[in-house]
C-alpha atoms as a PDB file:
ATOM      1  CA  UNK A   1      96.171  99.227 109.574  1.00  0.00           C
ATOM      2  CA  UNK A   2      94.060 100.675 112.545  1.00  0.00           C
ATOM      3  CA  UNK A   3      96.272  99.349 115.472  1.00  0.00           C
ATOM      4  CA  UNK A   4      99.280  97.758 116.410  1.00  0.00           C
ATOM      5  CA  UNK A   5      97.230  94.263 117.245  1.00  0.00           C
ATOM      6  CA  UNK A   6      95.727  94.242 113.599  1.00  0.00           C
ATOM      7  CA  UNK A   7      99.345  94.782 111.811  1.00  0.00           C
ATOM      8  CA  UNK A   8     100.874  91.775 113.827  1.00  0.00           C
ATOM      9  CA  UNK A   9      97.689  89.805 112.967  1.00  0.00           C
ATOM     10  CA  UNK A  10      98.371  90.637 109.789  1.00  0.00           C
ATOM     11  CA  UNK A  11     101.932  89.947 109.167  1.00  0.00           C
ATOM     12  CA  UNK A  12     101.090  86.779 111.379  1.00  0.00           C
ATOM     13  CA  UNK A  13      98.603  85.301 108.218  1.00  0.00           C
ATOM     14  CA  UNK A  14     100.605  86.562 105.227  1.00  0.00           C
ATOM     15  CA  UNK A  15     103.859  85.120 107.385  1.00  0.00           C
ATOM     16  CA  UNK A  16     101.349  81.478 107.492  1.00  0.00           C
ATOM     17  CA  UNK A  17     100.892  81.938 103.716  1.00  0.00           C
ATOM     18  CA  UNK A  18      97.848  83.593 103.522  1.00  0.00           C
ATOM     19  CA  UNK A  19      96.119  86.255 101.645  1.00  0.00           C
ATOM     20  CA  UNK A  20      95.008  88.900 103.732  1.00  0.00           C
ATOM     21  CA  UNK A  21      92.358  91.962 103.536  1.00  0.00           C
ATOM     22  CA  UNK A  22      92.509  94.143 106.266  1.00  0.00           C
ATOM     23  CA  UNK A  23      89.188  96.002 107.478  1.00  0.00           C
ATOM     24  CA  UNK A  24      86.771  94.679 104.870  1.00  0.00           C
ATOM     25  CA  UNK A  25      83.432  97.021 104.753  1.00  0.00           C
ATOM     26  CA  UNK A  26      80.628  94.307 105.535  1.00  0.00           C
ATOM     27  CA  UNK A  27      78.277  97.449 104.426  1.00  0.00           C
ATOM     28  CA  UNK A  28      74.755  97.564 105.789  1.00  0.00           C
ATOM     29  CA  UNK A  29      71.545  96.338 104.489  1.00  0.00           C
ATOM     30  CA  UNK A  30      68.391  95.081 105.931  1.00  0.00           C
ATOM     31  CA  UNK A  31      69.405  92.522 108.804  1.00  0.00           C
ATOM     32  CA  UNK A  32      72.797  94.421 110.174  1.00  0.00           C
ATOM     33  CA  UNK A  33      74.118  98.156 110.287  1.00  0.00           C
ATOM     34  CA  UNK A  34      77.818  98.868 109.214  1.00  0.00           C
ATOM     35  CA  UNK A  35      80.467  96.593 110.667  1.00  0.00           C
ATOM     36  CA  UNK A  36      83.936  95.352 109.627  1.00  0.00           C
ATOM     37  CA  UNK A  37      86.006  92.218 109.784  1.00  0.00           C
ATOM     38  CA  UNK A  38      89.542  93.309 110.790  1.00  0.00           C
ATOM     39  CA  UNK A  39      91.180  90.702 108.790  1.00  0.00           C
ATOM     40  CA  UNK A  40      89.311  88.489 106.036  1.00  0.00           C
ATOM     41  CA  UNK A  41      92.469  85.637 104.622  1.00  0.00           C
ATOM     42  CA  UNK A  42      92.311  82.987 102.350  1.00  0.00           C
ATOM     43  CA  UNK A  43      95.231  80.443 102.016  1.00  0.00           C
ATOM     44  CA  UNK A  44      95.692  77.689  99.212  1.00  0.00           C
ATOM     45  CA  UNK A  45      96.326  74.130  99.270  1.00  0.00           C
ATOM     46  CA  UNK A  46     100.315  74.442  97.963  1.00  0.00           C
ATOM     47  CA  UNK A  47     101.367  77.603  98.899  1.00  0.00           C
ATOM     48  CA  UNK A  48     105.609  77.625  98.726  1.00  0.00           C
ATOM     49  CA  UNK A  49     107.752  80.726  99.445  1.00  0.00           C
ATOM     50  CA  UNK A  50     111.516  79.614  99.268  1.00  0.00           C
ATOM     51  CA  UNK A  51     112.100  82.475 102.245  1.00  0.00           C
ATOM     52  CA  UNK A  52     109.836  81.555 104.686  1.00  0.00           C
ATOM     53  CA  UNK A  53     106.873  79.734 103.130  1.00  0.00           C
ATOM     54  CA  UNK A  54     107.839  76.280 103.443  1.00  0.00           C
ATOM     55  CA  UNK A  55     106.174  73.511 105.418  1.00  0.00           C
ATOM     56  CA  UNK A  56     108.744  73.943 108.895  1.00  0.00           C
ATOM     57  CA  UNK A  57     108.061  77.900 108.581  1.00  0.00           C
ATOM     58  CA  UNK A  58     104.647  77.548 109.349  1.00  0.00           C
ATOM     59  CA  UNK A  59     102.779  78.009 112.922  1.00  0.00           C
ATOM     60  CA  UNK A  60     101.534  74.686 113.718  1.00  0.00           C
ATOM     61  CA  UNK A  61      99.214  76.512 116.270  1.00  0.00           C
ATOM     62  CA  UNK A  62      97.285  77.287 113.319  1.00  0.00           C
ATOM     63  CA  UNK A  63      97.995  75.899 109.940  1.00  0.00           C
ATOM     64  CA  UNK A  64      98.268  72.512 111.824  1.00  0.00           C
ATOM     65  CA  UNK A  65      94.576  72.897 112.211  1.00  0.00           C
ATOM     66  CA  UNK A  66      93.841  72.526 108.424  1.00  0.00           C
ATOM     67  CA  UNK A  67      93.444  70.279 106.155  1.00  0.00           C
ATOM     68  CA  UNK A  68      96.306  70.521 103.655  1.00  0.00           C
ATOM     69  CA  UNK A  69      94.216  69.639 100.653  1.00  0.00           C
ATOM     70  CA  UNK A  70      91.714  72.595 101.498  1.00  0.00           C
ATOM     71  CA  UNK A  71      91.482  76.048 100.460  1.00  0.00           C
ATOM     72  CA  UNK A  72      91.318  78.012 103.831  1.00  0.00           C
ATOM     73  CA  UNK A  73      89.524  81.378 105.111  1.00  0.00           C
ATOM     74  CA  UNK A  74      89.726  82.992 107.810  1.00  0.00           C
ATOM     75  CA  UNK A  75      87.405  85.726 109.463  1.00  0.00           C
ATOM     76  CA  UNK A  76      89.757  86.825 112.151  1.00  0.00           C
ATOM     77  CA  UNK A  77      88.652  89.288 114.695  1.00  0.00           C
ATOM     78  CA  UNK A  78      91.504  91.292 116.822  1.00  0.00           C
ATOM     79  CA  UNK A  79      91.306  92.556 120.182  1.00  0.00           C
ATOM     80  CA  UNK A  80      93.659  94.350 122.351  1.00  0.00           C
ATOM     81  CA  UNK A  81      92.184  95.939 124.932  1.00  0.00           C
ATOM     82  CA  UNK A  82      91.836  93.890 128.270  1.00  0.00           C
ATOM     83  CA  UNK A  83      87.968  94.834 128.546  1.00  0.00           C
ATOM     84  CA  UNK A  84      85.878  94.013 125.015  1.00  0.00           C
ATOM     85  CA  UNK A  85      82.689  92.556 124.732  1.00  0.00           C
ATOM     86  CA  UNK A  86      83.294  89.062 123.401  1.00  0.00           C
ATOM     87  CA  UNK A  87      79.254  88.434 122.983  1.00  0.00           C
ATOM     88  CA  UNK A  88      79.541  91.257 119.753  1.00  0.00           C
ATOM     89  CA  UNK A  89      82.234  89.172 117.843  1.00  0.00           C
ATOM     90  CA  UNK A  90      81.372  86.663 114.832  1.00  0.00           C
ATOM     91  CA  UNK A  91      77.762  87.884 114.565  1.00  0.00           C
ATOM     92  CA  UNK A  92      75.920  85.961 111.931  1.00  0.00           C
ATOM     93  CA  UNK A  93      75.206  88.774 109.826  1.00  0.00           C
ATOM     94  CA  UNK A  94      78.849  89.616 109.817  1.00  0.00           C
ATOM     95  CA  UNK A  95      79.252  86.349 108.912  1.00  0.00           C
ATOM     96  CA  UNK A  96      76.909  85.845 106.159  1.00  0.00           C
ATOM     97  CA  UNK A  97      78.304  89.248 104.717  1.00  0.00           C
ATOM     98  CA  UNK A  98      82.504  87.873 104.987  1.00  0.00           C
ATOM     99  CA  UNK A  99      81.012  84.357 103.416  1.00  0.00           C
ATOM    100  CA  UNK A 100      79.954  86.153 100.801  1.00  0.00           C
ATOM    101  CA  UNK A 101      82.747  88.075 100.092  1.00  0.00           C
ATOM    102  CA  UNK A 102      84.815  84.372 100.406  1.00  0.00           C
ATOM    103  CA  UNK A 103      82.343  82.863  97.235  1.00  0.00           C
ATOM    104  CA  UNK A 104      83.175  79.663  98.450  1.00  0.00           C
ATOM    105  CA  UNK A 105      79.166  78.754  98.768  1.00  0.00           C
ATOM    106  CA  UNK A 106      75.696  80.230  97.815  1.00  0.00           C
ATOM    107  CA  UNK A 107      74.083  79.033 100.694  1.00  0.00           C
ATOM    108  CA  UNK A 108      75.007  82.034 102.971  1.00  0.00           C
ATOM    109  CA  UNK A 109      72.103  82.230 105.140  1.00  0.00           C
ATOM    110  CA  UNK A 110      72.747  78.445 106.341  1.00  0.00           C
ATOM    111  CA  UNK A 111      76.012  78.456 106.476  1.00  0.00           C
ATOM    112  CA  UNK A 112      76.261  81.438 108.011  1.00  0.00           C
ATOM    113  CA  UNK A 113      73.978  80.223 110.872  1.00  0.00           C
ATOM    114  CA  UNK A 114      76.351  76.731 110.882  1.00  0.00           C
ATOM    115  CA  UNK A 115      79.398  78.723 111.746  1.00  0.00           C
ATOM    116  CA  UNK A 116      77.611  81.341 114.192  1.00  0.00           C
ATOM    117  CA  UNK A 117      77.965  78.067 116.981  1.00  0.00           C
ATOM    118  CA  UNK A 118      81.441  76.678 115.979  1.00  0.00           C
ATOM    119  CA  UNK A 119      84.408  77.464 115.015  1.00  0.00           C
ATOM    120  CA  UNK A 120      84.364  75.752 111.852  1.00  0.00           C
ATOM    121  CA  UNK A 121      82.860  74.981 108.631  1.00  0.00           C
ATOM    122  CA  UNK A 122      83.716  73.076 105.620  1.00  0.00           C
ATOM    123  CA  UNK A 123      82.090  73.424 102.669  1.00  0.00           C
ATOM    124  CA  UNK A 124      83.495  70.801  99.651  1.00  0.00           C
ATOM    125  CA  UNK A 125      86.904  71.813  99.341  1.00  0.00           C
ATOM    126  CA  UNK A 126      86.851  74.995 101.671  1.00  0.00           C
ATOM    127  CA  UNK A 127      87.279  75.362 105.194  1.00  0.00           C
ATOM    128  CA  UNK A 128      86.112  78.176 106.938  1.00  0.00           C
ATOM    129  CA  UNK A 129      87.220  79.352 110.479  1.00  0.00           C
ATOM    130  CA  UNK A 130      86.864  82.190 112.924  1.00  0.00           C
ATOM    131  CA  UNK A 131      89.610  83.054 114.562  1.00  0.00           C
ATOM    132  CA  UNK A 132      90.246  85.185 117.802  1.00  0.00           C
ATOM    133  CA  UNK A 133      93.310  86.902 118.048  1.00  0.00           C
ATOM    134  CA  UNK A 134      93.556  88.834 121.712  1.00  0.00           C
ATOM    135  CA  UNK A 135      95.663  89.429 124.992  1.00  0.00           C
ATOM    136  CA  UNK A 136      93.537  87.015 126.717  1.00  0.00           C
ATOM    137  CA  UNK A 137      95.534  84.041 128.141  1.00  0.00           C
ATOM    138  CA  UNK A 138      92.150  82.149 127.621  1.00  0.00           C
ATOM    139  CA  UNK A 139      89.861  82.404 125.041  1.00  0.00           C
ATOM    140  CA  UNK A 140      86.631  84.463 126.549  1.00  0.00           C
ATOM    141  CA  UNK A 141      85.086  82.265 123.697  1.00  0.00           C
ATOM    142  CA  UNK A 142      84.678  78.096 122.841  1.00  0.00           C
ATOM    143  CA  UNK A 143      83.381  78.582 119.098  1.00  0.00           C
ATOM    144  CA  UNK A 144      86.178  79.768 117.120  1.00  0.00           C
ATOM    145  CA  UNK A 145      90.148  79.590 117.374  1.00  0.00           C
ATOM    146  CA  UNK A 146      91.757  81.615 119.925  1.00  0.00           C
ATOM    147  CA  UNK A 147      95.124  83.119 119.202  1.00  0.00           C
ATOM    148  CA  UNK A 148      97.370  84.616 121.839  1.00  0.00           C
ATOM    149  CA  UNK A 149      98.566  88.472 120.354  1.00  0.00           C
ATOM    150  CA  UNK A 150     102.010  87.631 122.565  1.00  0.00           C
ATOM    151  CA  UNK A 151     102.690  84.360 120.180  1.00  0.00           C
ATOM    152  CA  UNK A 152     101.257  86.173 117.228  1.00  0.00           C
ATOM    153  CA  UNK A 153     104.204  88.620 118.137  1.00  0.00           C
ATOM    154  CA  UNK A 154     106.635  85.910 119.131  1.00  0.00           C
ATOM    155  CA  UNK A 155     105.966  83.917 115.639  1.00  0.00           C
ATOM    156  CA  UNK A 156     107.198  86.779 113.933  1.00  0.00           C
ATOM    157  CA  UNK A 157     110.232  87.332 115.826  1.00  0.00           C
ATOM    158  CA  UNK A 158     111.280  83.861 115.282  1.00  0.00           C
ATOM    159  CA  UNK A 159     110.497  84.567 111.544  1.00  0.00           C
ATOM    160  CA  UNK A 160     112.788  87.556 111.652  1.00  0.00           C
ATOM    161  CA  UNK A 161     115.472  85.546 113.586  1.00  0.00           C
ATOM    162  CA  UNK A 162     115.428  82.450 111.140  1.00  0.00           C
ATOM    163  CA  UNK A 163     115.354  85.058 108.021  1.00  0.00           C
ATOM    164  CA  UNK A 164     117.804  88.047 109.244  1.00  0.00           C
ATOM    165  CA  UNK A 165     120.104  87.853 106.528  1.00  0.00           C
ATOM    166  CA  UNK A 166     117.010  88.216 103.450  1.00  0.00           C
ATOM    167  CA  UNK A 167     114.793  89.789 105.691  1.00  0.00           C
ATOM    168  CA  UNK A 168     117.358  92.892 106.419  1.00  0.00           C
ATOM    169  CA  UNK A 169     117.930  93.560 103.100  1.00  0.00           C
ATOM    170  CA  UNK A 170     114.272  93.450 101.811  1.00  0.00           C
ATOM    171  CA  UNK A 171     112.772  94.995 104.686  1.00  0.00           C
ATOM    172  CA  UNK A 172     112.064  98.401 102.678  1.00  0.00           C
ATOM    173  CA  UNK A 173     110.043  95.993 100.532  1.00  0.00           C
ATOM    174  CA  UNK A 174     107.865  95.580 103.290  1.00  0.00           C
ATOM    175  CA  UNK A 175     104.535  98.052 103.771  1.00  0.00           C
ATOM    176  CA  UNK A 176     104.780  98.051 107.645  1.00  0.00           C
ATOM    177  CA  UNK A 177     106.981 100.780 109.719  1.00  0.00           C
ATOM    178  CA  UNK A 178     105.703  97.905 112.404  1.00  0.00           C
ATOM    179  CA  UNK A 179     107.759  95.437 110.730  1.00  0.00           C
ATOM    180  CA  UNK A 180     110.555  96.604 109.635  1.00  0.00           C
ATOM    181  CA  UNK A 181     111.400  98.148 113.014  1.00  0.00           C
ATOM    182  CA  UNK A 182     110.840  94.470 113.810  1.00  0.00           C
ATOM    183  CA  UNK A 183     113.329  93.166 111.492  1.00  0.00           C
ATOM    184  CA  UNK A 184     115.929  95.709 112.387  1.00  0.00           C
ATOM    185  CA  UNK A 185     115.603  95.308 115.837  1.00  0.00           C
ATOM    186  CA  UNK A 186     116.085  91.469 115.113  1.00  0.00           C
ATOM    187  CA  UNK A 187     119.466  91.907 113.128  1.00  0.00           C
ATOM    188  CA  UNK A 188     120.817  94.428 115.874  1.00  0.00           C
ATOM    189  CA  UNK A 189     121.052  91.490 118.201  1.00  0.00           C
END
């Protein structure tokens, strides 16, 4: 992970059942230089964990957005510094590039341009969202989801909370030193 903001992000999606690539290369060619999505996710219609991947363990503040019968991806951007430039986020050759990666349409050039002005897109049975995650109270931005890092952080902890008792015990399982400081913390209390 490159930051403390990304990891939460993060464990945030894969805690919302999703599958999650961190810092995907959107590699240059001839309309865009270099860039990077911090998190590209993809969740499916039934996902089921029986620890924390059932219907009453998800955020409604997102998954309550989708339609359940939908395969769902998200190109989620994270900021947490107080002073970014919100006008360089979601640009539609990012876009285009992270669609592509998705395969959920050929039509990247018009899609691409469809999402650049909103903060959704469905395509047959996919949905396609950007999503904000930041320290802003408000979101600097009206055309994609905005997601507060403090209740990105406090979803998690709640997670922990609910979970202590498996979530203790596997926490070596668990790729983060983030997160399992997180769930130690929570069964110290």
């Amino acid at each position: 992970m490159s930051n403390y903001g990304e990891e939460l992000a993060y464990w945030y999606l894969r805690l919302n059942g999703f599958f999650t690539i961190n810092n995907f290369v959107l590699h240059h060619n001839r309309e865009g230089r270099t860039s990077d999505a911090d998190i590209l996710a993809v969740r499916f219609p039934y996902v089921y964990e029986e620890v924390g991947g059932r219907d009453e363990d998800w955020d409604n503040q997102l998954v309550g957005r989708f339609n359940k019968d939908k395969i769902v991806g998200l190109i989620c951007e994270v900021k947490t510094g107080l002073d970014f430039d919100e006008t360089k986020l979601f640009k539609e050759v990012n876009l285009s590039k992270a669609l592509g990666r998705f395969g959920f349409t050929e039509r990247l050039d018009r899609q691409a341009d469809e999402l650049s002005i909103k903060p959704s897109l469905t395509i047959d049975n996919y949905e396609i969202y950007k999503v904000l995650i930041s320290t802003d109270p408000q979101s600097p931005r009206t055309d994609c989801l905005h997601i507060k890092l403090v209740d990105v952080q406090r979803f998690i902890k709640e997670r922990m909370k609910k979970y202590v008792y498996r979530k203790l015990s596997d926490r070596m399982f668990f790729q983060s030193e983030l997160l399992q400081y997180m769930i130690w913390e929570e069964s110290m209390k």
